[in-house]
N, C-alpha and C. Protein backbone atom coordinates (compact mmCIF):
# COMPACT_ATOMS: atom_id res chain seq x y z
N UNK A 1 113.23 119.31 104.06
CA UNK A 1 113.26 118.04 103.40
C UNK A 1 113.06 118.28 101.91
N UNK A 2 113.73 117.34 101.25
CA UNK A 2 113.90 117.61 99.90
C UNK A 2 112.96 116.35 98.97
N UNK A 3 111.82 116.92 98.41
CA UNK A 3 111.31 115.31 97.58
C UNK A 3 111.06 116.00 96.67
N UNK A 4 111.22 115.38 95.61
CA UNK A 4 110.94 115.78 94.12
C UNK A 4 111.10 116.87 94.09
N UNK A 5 112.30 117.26 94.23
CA UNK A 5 112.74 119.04 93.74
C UNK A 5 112.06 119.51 94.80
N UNK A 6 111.01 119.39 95.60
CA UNK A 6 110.36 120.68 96.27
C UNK A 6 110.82 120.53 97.79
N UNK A 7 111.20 121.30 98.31
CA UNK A 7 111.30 121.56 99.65
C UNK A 7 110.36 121.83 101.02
N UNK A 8 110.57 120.98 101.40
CA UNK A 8 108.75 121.09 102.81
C UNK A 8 109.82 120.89 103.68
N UNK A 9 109.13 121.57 105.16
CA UNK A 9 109.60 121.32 106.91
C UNK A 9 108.73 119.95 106.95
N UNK A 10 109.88 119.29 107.80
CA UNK A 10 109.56 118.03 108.09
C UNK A 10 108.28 117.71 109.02
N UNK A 11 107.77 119.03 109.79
CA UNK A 11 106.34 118.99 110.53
C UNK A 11 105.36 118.46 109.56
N UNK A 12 105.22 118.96 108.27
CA UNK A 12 104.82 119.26 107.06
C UNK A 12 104.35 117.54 106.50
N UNK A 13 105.66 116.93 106.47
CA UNK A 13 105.39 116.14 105.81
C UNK A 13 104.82 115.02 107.01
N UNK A 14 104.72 114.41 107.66
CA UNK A 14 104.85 113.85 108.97
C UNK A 14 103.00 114.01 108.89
N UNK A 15 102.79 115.47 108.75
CA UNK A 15 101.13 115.42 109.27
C UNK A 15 101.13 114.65 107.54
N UNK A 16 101.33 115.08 106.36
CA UNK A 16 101.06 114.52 105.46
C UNK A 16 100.79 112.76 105.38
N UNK A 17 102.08 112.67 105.93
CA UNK A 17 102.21 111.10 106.09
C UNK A 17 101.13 110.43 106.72
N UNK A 18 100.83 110.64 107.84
CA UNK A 18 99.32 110.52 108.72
C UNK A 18 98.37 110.33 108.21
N UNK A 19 98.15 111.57 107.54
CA UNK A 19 96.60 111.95 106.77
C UNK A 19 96.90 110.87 105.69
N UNK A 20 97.91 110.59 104.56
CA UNK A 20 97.82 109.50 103.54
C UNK A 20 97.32 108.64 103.70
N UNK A 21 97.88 107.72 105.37
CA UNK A 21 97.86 106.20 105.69
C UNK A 21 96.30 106.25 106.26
N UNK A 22 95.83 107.11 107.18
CA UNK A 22 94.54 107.13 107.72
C UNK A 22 93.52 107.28 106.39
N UNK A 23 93.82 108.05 105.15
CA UNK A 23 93.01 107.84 104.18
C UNK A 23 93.11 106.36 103.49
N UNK A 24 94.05 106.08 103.57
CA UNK A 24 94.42 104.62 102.74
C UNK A 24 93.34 103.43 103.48
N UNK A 25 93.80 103.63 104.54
CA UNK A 25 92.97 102.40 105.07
C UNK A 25 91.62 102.81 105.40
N UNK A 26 91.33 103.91 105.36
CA UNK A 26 89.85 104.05 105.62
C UNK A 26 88.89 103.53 104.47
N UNK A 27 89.71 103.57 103.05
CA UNK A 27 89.18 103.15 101.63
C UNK A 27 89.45 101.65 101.28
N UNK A 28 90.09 101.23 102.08
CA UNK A 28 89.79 99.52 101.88
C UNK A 28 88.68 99.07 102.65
N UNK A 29 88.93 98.23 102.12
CA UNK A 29 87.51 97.48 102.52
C UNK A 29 87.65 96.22 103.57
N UNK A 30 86.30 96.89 104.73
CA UNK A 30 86.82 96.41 105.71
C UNK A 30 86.62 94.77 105.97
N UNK A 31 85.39 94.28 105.43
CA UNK A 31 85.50 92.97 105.49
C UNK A 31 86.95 91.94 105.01
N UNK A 32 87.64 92.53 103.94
CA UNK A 32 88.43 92.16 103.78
C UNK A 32 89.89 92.02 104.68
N UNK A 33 90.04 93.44 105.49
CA UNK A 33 90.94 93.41 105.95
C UNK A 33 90.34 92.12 107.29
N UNK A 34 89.63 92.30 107.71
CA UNK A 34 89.15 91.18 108.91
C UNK A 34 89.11 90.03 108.50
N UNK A 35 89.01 89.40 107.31
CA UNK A 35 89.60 88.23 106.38
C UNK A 35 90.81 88.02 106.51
N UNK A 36 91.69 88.82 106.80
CA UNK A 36 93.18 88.58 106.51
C UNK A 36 93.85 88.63 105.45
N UNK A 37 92.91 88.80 104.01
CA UNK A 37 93.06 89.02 102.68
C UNK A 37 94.06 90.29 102.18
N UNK A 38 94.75 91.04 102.84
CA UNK A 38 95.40 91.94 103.02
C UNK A 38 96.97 92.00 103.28
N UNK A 39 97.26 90.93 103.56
CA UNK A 39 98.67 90.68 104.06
C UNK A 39 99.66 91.05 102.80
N UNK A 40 100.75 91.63 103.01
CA UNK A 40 101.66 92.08 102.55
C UNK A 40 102.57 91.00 102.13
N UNK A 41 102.72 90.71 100.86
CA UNK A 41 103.76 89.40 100.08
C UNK A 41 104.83 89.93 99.99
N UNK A 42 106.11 89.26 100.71
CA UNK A 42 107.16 89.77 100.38
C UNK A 42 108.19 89.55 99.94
N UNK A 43 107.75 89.06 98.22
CA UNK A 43 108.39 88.94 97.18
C UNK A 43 109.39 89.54 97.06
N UNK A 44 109.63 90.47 97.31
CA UNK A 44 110.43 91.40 96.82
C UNK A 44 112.10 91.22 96.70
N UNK A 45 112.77 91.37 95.74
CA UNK A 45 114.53 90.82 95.77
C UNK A 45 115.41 92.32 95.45
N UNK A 46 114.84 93.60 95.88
CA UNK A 46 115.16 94.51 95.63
C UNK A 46 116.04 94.62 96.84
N UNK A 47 117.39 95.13 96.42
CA UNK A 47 118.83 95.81 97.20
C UNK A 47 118.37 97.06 97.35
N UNK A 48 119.35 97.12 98.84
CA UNK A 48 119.26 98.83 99.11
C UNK A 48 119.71 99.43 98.02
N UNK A 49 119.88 100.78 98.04
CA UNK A 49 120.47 101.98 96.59
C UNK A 49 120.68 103.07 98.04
N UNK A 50 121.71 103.33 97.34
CA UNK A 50 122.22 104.56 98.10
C UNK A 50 121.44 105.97 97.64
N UNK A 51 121.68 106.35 98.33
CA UNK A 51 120.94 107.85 98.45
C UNK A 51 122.53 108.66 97.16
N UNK A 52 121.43 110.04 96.63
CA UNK A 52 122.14 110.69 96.15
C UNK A 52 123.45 111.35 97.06
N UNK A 53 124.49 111.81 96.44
CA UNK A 53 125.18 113.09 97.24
C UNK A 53 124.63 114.16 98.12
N UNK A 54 124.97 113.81 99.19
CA UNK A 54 124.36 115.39 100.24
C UNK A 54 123.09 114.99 100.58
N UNK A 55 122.50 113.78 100.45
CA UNK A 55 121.34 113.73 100.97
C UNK A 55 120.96 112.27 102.01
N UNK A 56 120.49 112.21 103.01
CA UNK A 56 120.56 111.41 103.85
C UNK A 56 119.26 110.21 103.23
N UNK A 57 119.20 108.95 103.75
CA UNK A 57 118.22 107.84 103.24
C UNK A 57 117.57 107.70 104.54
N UNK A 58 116.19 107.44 104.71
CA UNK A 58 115.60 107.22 105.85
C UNK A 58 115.29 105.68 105.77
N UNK A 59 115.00 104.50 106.02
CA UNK A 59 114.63 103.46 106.19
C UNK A 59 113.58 103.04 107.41
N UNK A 60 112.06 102.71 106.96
CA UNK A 60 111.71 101.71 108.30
C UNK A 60 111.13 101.15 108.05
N UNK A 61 110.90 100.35 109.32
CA UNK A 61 110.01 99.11 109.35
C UNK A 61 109.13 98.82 110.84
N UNK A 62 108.50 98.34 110.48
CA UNK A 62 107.70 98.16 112.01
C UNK A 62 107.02 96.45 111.65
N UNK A 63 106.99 96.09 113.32
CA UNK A 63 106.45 94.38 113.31
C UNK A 63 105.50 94.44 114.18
N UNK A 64 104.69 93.39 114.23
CA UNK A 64 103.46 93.69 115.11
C UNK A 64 102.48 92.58 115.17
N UNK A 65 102.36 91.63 115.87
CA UNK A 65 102.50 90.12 115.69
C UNK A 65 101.29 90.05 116.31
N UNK A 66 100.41 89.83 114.98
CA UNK A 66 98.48 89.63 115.12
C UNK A 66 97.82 90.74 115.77
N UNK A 67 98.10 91.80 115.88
CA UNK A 67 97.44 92.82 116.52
C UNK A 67 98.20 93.49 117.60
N UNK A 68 98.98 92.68 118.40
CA UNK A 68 99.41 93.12 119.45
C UNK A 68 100.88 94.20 119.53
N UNK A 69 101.49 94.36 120.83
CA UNK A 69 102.26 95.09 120.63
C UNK A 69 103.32 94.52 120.04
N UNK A 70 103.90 95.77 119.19
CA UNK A 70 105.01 95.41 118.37
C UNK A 70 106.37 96.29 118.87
N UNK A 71 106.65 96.71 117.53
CA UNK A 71 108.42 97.47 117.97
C UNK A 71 108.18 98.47 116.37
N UNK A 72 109.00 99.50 116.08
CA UNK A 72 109.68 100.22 115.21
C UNK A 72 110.92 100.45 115.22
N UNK A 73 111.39 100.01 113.82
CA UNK A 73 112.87 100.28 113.87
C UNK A 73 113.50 101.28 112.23
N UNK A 74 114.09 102.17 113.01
CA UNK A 74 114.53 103.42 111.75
C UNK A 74 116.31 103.37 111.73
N UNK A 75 116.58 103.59 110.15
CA UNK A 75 118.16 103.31 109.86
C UNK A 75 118.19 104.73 109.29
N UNK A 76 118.88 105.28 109.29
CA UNK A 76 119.41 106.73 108.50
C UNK A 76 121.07 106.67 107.97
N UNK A 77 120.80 106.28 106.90
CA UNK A 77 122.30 106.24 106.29
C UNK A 77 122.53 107.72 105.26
N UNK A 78 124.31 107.30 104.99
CA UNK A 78 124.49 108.94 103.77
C UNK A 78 124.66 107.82 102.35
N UNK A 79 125.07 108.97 101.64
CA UNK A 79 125.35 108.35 100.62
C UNK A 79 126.50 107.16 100.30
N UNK A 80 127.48 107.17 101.22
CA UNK A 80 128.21 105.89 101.48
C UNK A 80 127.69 104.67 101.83
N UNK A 81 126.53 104.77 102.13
CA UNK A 81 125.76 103.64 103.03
C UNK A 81 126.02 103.35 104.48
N UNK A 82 126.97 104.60 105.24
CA UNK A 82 127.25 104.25 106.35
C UNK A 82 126.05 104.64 107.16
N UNK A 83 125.52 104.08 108.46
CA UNK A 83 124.70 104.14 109.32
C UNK A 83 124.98 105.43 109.99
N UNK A 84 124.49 106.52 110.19
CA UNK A 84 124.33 108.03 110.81
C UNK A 84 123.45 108.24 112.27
N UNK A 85 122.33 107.42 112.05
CA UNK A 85 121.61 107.34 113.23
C UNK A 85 120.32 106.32 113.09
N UNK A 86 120.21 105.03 114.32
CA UNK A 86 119.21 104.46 114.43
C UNK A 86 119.03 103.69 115.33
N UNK A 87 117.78 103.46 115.33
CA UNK A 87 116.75 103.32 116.60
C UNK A 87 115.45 102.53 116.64
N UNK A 88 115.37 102.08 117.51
CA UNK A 88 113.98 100.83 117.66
C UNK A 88 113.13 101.12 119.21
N UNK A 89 111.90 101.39 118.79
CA UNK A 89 110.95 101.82 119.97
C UNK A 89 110.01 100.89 119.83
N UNK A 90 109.41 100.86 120.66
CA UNK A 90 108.27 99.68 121.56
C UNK A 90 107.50 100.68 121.24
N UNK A 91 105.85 99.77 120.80
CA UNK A 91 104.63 100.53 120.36
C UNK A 91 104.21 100.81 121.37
N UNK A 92 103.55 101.82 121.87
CA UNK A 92 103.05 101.14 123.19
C UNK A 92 101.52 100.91 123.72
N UNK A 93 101.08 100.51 122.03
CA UNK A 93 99.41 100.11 122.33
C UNK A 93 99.47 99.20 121.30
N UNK A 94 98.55 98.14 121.23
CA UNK A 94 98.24 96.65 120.17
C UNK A 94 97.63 98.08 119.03
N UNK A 95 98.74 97.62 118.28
CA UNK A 95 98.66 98.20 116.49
C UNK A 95 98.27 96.98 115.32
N UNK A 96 97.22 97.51 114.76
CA UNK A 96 97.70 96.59 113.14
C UNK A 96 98.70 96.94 112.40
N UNK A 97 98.69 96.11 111.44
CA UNK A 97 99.81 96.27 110.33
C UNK A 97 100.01 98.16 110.18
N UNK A 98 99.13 98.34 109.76
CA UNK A 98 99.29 99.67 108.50
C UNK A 98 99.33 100.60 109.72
N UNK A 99 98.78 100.38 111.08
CA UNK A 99 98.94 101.65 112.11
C UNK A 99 100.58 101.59 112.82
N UNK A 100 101.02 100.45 112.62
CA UNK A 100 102.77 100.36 113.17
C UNK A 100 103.27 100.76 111.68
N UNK A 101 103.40 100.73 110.50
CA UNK A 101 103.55 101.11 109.90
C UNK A 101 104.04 102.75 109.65
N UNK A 102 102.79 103.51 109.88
CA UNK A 102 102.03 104.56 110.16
C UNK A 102 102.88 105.15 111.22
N UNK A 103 103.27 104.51 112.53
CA UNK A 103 103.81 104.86 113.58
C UNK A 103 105.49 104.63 113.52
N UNK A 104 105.98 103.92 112.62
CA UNK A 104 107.72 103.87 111.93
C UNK A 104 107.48 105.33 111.31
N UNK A 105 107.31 105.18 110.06
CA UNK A 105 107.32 106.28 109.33
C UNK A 105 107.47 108.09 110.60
N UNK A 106 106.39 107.98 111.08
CA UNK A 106 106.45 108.92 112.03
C UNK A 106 107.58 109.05 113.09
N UNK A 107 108.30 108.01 113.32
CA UNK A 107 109.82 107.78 114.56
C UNK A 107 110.58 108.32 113.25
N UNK A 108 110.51 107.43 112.18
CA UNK A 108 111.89 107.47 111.46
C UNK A 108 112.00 109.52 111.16
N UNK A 109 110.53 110.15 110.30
CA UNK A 109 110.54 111.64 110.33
C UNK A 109 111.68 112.58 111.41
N UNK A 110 110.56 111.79 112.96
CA UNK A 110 111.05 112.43 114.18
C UNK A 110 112.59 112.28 114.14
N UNK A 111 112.88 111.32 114.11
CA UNK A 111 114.82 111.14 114.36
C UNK A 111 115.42 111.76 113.63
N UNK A 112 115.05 112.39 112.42
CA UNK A 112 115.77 112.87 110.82
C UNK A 112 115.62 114.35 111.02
N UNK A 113 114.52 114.91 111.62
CA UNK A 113 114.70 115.99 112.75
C UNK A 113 115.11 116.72 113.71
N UNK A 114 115.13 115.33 114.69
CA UNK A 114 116.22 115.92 116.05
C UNK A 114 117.52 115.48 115.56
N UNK A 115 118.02 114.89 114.90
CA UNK A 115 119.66 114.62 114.14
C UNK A 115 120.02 115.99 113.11
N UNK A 116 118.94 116.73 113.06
CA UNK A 116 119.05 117.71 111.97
C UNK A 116 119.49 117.23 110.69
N UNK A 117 119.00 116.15 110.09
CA UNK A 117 119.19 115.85 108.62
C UNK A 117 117.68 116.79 107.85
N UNK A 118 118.09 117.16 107.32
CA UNK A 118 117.16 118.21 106.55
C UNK A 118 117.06 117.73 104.98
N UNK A 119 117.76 117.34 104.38
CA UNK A 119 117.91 117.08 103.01
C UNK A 119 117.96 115.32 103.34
N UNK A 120 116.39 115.14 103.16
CA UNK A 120 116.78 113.60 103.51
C UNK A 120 115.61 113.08 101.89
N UNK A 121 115.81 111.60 101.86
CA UNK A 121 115.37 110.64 100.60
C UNK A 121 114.35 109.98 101.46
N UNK A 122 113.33 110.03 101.42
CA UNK A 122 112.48 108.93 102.18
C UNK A 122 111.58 108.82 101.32
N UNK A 123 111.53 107.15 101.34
CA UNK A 123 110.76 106.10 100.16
C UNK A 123 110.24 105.28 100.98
């Protein structure tokens, strides 16, 4: 896998990914998240962008409706924007937000793996 010029095996980044999100939320604060004060605004009016030449785009998302079980869903496009490989799995334990989250990111890795995309963009 290719990020910022440097090259890592995708095992590599995957445990990375883990360890980030499990640090992230261990440093908020928990009264808050049990407030509900935490929810994700989604302002946002930003368009896809294609991935550079020769390099694949990973996309995910995960839903998860008040605690309970949710779903993950991963898109892997090229630089055309055509769809290459994707997929939607059932959680299969009541996740919060940031642990389905946590658990996309980790499907979308896995699939970009067994598809053998190696030179992939994941944001």
């Amino acid at each position: 896998m290719i990020f910022e010029g440097l090259v890592a095996p995708i095992e590599d980044e995957i445990r990375s990914a883990i360890r980030n999100w499990s640090s992230y939320w261990e440093s908020m604060d928990i009264e808050k998240r049990i407030e509900g004060n935490l929810r994700p605004i989604n302002e946002s009016k930003q368009k896809w962008e294609a991935p550079p030449n020769n390099l694949f785009k990973i996309n995910v998302d995960a839903a998860t409706p008040n605690g309970k079980r949710g779903s993950v869903g991963v898109v892997v496009r090229d630089s055309l924007g055509s769809i290459l490989a994707a997929g939607v799995w059932p959680i299969p334990f009541e996740a919060q937000a940031h642990e389905a989250e946590a658990l996309a990111s980790y499907y979308g890795l896995n699939l970009a793996k067994e598809c053998c995309f190696t030179e992939i963009l994941y944001l």
